[in-house]
C-alpha atoms as a PDB file:
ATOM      1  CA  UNK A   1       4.111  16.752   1.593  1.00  0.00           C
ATOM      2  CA  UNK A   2       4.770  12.833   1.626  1.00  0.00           C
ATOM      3  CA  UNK A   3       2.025  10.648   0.333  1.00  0.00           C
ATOM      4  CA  UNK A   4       1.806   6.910   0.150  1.00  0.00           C
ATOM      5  CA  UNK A   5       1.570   6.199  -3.752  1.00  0.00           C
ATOM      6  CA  UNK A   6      -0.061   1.821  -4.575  1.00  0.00           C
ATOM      7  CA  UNK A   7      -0.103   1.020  -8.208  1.00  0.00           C
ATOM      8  CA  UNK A   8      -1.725  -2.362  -9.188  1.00  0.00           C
ATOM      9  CA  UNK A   9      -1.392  -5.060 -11.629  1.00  0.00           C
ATOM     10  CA  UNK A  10       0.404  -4.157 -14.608  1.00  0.00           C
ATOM     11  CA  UNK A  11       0.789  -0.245 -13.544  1.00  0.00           C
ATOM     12  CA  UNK A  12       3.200  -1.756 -10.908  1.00  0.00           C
ATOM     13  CA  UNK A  13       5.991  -1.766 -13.422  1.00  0.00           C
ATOM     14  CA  UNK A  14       5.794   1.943 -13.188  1.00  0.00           C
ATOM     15  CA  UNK A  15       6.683   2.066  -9.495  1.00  0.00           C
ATOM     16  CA  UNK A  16      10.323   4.119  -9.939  1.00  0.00           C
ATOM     17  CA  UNK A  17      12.236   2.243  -7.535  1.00  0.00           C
ATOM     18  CA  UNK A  18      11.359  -0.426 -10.380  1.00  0.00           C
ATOM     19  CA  UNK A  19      10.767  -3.098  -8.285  1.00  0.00           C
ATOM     20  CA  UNK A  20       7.297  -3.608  -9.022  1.00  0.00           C
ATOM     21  CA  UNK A  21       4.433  -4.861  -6.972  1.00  0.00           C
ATOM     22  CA  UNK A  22       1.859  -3.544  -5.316  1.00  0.00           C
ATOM     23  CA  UNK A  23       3.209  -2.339  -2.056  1.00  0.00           C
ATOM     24  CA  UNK A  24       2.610   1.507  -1.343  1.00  0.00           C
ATOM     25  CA  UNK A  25       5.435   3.453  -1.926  1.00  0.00           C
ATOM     26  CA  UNK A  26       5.836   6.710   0.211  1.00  0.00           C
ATOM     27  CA  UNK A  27       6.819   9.760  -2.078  1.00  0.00           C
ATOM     28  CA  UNK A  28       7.004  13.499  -1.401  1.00  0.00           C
ATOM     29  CA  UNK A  29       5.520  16.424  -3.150  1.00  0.00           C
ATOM     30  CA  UNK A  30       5.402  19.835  -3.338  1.00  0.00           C
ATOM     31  CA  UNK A  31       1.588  21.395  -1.757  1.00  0.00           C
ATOM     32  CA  UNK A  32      -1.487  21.340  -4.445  1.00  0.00           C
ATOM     33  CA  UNK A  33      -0.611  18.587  -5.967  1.00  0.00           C
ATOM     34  CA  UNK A  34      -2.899  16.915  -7.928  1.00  0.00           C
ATOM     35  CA  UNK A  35      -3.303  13.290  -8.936  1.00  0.00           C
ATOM     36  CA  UNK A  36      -3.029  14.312 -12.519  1.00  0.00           C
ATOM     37  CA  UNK A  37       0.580  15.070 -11.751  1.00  0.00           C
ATOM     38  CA  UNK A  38       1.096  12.331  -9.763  1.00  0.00           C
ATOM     39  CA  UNK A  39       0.273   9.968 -12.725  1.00  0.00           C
ATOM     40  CA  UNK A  40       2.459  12.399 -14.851  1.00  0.00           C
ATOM     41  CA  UNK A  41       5.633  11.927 -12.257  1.00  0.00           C
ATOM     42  CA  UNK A  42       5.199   8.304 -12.968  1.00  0.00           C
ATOM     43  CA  UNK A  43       4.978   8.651 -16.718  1.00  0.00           C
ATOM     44  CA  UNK A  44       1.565   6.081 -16.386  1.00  0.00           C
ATOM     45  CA  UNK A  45       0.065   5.418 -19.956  1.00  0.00           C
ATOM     46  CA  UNK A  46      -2.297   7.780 -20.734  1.00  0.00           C
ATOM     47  CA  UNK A  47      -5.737   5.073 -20.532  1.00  0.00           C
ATOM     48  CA  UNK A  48      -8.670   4.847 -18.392  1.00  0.00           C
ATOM     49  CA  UNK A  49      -7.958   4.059 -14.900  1.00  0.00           C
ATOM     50  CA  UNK A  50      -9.486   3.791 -11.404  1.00  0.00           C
ATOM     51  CA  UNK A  51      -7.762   6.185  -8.872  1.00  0.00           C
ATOM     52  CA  UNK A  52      -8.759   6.221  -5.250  1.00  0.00           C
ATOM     53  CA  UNK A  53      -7.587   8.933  -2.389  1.00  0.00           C
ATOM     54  CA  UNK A  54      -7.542   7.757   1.198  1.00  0.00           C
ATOM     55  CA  UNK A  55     -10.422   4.841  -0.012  1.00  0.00           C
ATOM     56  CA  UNK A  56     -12.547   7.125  -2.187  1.00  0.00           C
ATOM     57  CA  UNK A  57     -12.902   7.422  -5.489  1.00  0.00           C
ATOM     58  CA  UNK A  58     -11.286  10.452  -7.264  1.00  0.00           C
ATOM     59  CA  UNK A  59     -10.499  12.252 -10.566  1.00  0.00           C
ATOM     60  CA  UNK A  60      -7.321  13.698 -12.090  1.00  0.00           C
ATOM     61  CA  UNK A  61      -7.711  17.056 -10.641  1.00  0.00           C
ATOM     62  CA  UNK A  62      -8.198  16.514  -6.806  1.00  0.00           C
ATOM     63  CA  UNK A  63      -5.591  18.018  -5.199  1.00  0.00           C
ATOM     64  CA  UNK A  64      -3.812  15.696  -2.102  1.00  0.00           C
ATOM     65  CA  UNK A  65      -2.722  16.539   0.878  1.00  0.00           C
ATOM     66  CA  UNK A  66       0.227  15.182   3.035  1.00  0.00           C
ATOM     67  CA  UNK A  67      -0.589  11.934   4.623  1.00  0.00           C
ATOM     68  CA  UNK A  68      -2.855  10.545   1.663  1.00  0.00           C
ATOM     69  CA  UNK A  69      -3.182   7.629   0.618  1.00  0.00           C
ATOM     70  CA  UNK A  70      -3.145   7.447  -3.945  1.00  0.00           C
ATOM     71  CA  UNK A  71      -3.898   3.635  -5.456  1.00  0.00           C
ATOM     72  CA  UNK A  72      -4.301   3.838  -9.168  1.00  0.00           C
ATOM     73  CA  UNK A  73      -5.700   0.464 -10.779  1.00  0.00           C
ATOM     74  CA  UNK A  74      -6.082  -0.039 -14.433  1.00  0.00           C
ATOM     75  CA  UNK A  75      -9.442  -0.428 -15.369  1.00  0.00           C
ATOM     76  CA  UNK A  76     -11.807  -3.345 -14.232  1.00  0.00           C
ATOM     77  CA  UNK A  77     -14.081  -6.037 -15.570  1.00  0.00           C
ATOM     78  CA  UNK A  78     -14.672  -9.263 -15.323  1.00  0.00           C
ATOM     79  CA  UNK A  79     -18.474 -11.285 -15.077  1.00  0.00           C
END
């Protein structure tokens, strides 16, 4: 299944074309695939983060399905 995979801010480094930045990247995987593994493939620290799945907020486990959209940001504060 191909997904469109957006890391931001420092996770961008991770992107494995290497080129960095925050533009989606489209990537295939096999069916039940979870973000979990996603973030595994990627070799992404293992720290909080904030993951959303086609604009909604989701854990580790959630399997994806082809077409989806995964953005991973790092963890969020500010005042």
């Amino acid at each position: 299944m191909d997904i469109s995979v957006a890391l931001f801010a420092y996770l961008s480094q991770y992107q494995p074309d290497g080129l960095g930045g925050r533009q989606p990247r489209a990537m295939r995987f096999a069916q039940d695939t979870s973000v979990g593994d996603v973030i595994g493939f990627l070799g992404l620290p293992n720290e909080p983060r904030v993951v959303f799945v086609n604009g909604r907020h989701a854990e580790d486990e959630s399997l994806l399905s082809d077409g989806d959209r995964l953005a991973i940001f790092p963890p969020v504060a500010g005042g």
